[in-house]
C-alpha atoms as a PDB file:
ATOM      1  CA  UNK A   1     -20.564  13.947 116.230  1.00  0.00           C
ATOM      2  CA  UNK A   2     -23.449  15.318 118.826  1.00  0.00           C
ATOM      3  CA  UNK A   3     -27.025  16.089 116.873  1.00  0.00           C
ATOM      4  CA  UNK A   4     -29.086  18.354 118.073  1.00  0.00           C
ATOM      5  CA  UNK A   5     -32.603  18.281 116.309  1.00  0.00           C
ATOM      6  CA  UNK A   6     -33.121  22.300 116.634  1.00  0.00           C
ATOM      7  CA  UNK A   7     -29.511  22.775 115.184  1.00  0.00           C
ATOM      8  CA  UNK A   8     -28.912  22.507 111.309  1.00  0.00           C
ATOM      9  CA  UNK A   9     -25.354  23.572 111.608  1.00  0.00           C
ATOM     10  CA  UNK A  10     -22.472  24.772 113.771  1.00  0.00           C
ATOM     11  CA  UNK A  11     -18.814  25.589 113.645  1.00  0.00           C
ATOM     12  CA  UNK A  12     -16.075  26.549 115.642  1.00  0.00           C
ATOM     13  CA  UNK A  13     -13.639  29.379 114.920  1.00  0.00           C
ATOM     14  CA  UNK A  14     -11.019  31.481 116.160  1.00  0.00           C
ATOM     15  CA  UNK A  15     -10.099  35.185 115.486  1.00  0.00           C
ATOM     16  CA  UNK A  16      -6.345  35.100 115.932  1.00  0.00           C
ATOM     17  CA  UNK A  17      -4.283  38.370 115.241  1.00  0.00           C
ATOM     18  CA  UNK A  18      -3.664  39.101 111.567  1.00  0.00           C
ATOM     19  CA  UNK A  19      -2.535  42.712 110.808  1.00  0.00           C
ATOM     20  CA  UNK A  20      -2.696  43.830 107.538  1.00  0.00           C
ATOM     21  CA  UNK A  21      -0.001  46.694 106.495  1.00  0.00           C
ATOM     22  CA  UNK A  22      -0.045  48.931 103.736  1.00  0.00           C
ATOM     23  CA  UNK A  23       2.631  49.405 100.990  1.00  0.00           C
ATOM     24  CA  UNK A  24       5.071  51.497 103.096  1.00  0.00           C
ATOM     25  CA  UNK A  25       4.598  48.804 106.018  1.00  0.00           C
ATOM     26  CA  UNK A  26       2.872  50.920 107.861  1.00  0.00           C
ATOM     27  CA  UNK A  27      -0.034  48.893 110.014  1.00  0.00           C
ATOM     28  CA  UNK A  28      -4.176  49.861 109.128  1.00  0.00           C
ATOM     29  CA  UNK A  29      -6.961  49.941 111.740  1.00  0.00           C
ATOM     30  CA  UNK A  30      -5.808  49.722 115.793  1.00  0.00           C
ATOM     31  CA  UNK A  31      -7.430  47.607 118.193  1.00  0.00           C
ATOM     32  CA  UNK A  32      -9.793  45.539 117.046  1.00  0.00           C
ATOM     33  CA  UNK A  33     -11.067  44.829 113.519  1.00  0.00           C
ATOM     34  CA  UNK A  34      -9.454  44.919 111.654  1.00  0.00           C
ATOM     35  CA  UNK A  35      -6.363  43.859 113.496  1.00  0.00           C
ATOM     36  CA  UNK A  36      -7.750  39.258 113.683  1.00  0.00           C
ATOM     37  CA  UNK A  37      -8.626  37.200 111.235  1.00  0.00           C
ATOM     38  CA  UNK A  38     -11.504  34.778 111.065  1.00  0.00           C
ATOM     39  CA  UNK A  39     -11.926  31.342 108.971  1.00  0.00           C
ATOM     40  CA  UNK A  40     -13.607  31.497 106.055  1.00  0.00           C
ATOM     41  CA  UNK A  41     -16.615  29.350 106.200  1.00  0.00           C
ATOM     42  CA  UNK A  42     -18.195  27.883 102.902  1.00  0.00           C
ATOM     43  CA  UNK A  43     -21.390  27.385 104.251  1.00  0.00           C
ATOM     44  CA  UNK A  44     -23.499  29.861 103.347  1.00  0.00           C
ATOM     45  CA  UNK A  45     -25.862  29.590 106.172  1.00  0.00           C
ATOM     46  CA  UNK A  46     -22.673  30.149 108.574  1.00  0.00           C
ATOM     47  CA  UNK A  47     -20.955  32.768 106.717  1.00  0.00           C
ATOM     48  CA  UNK A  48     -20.822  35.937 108.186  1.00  0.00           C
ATOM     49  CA  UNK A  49     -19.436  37.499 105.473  1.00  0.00           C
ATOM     50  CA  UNK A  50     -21.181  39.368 102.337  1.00  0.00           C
ATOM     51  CA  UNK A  51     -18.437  39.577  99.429  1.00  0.00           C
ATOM     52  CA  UNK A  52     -18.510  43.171  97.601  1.00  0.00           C
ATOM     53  CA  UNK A  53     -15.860  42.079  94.957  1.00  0.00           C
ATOM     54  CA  UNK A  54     -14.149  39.250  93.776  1.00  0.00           C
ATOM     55  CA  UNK A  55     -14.972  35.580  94.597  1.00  0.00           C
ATOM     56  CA  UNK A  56     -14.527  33.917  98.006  1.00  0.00           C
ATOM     57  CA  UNK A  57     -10.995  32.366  99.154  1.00  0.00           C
ATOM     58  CA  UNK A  58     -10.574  29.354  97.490  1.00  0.00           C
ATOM     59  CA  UNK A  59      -6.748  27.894  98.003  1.00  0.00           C
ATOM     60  CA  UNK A  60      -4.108  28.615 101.126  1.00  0.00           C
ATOM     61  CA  UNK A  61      -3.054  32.215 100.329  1.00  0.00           C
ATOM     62  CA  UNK A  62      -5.899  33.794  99.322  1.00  0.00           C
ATOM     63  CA  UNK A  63      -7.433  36.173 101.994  1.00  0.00           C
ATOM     64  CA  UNK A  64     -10.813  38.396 102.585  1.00  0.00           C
ATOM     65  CA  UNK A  65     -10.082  41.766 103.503  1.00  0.00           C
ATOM     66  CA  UNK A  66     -13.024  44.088 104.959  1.00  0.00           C
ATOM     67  CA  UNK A  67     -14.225  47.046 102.608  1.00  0.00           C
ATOM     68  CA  UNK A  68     -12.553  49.133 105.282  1.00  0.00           C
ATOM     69  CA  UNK A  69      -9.521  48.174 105.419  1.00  0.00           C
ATOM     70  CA  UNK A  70      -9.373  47.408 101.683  1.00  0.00           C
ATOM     71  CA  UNK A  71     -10.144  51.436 100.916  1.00  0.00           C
ATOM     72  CA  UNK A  72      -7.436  52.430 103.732  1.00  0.00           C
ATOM     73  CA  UNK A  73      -4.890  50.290 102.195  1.00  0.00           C
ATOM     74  CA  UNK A  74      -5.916  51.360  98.332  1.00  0.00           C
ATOM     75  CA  UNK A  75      -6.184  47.172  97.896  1.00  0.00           C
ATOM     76  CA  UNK A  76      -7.886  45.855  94.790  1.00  0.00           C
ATOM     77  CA  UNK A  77      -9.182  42.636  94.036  1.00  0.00           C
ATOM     78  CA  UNK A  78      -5.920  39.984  92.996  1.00  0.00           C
ATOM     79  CA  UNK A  79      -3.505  42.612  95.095  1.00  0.00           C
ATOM     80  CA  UNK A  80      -1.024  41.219  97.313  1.00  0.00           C
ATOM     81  CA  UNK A  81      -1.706  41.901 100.958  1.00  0.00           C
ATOM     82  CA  UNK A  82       0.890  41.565 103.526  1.00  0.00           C
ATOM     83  CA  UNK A  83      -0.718  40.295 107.158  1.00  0.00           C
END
């Protein structure tokens, strides 16, 4: 592991594709968000994210989904999302 002493914390992550599609299968956003997904981080200081509902992912297939895309897919917290 490198140290920096002016860095507390780091981390790596990718934003691969990960389209989410409403009930009729029909794909939400376009290009761009909300069309990659991004790792959830636990660290607090790293997190990007600010949770609105619900609690953060805490096994394999549990997921995040922006307000945005929650509202345009009528999701609620504990719904199946397809990706």
């Amino acid at each position: 592991m490198l140290k920096t002493p002016t860095v507390e914390a780091a981390v790596g992550n990718i934003s691969p594709y990960a389209q989410a599609v409403d009930s009729k299968g029909d794909a939400i956003g376009g290009n761009g968000p909300p069309t990659f997904g991004i790792g959830w981080d636990p660290n607090p200081k790293l997190n990007q994210f600010h949770l609105v509902a619900g609690h953060a992912p805490q096994i394999d297939d549990q997921i995040g989904v922006d307000k945005g895309t929650a509202d345009k897919g009528h999701f609620k917290v504990g719904d199946r999302v397809t990706i």
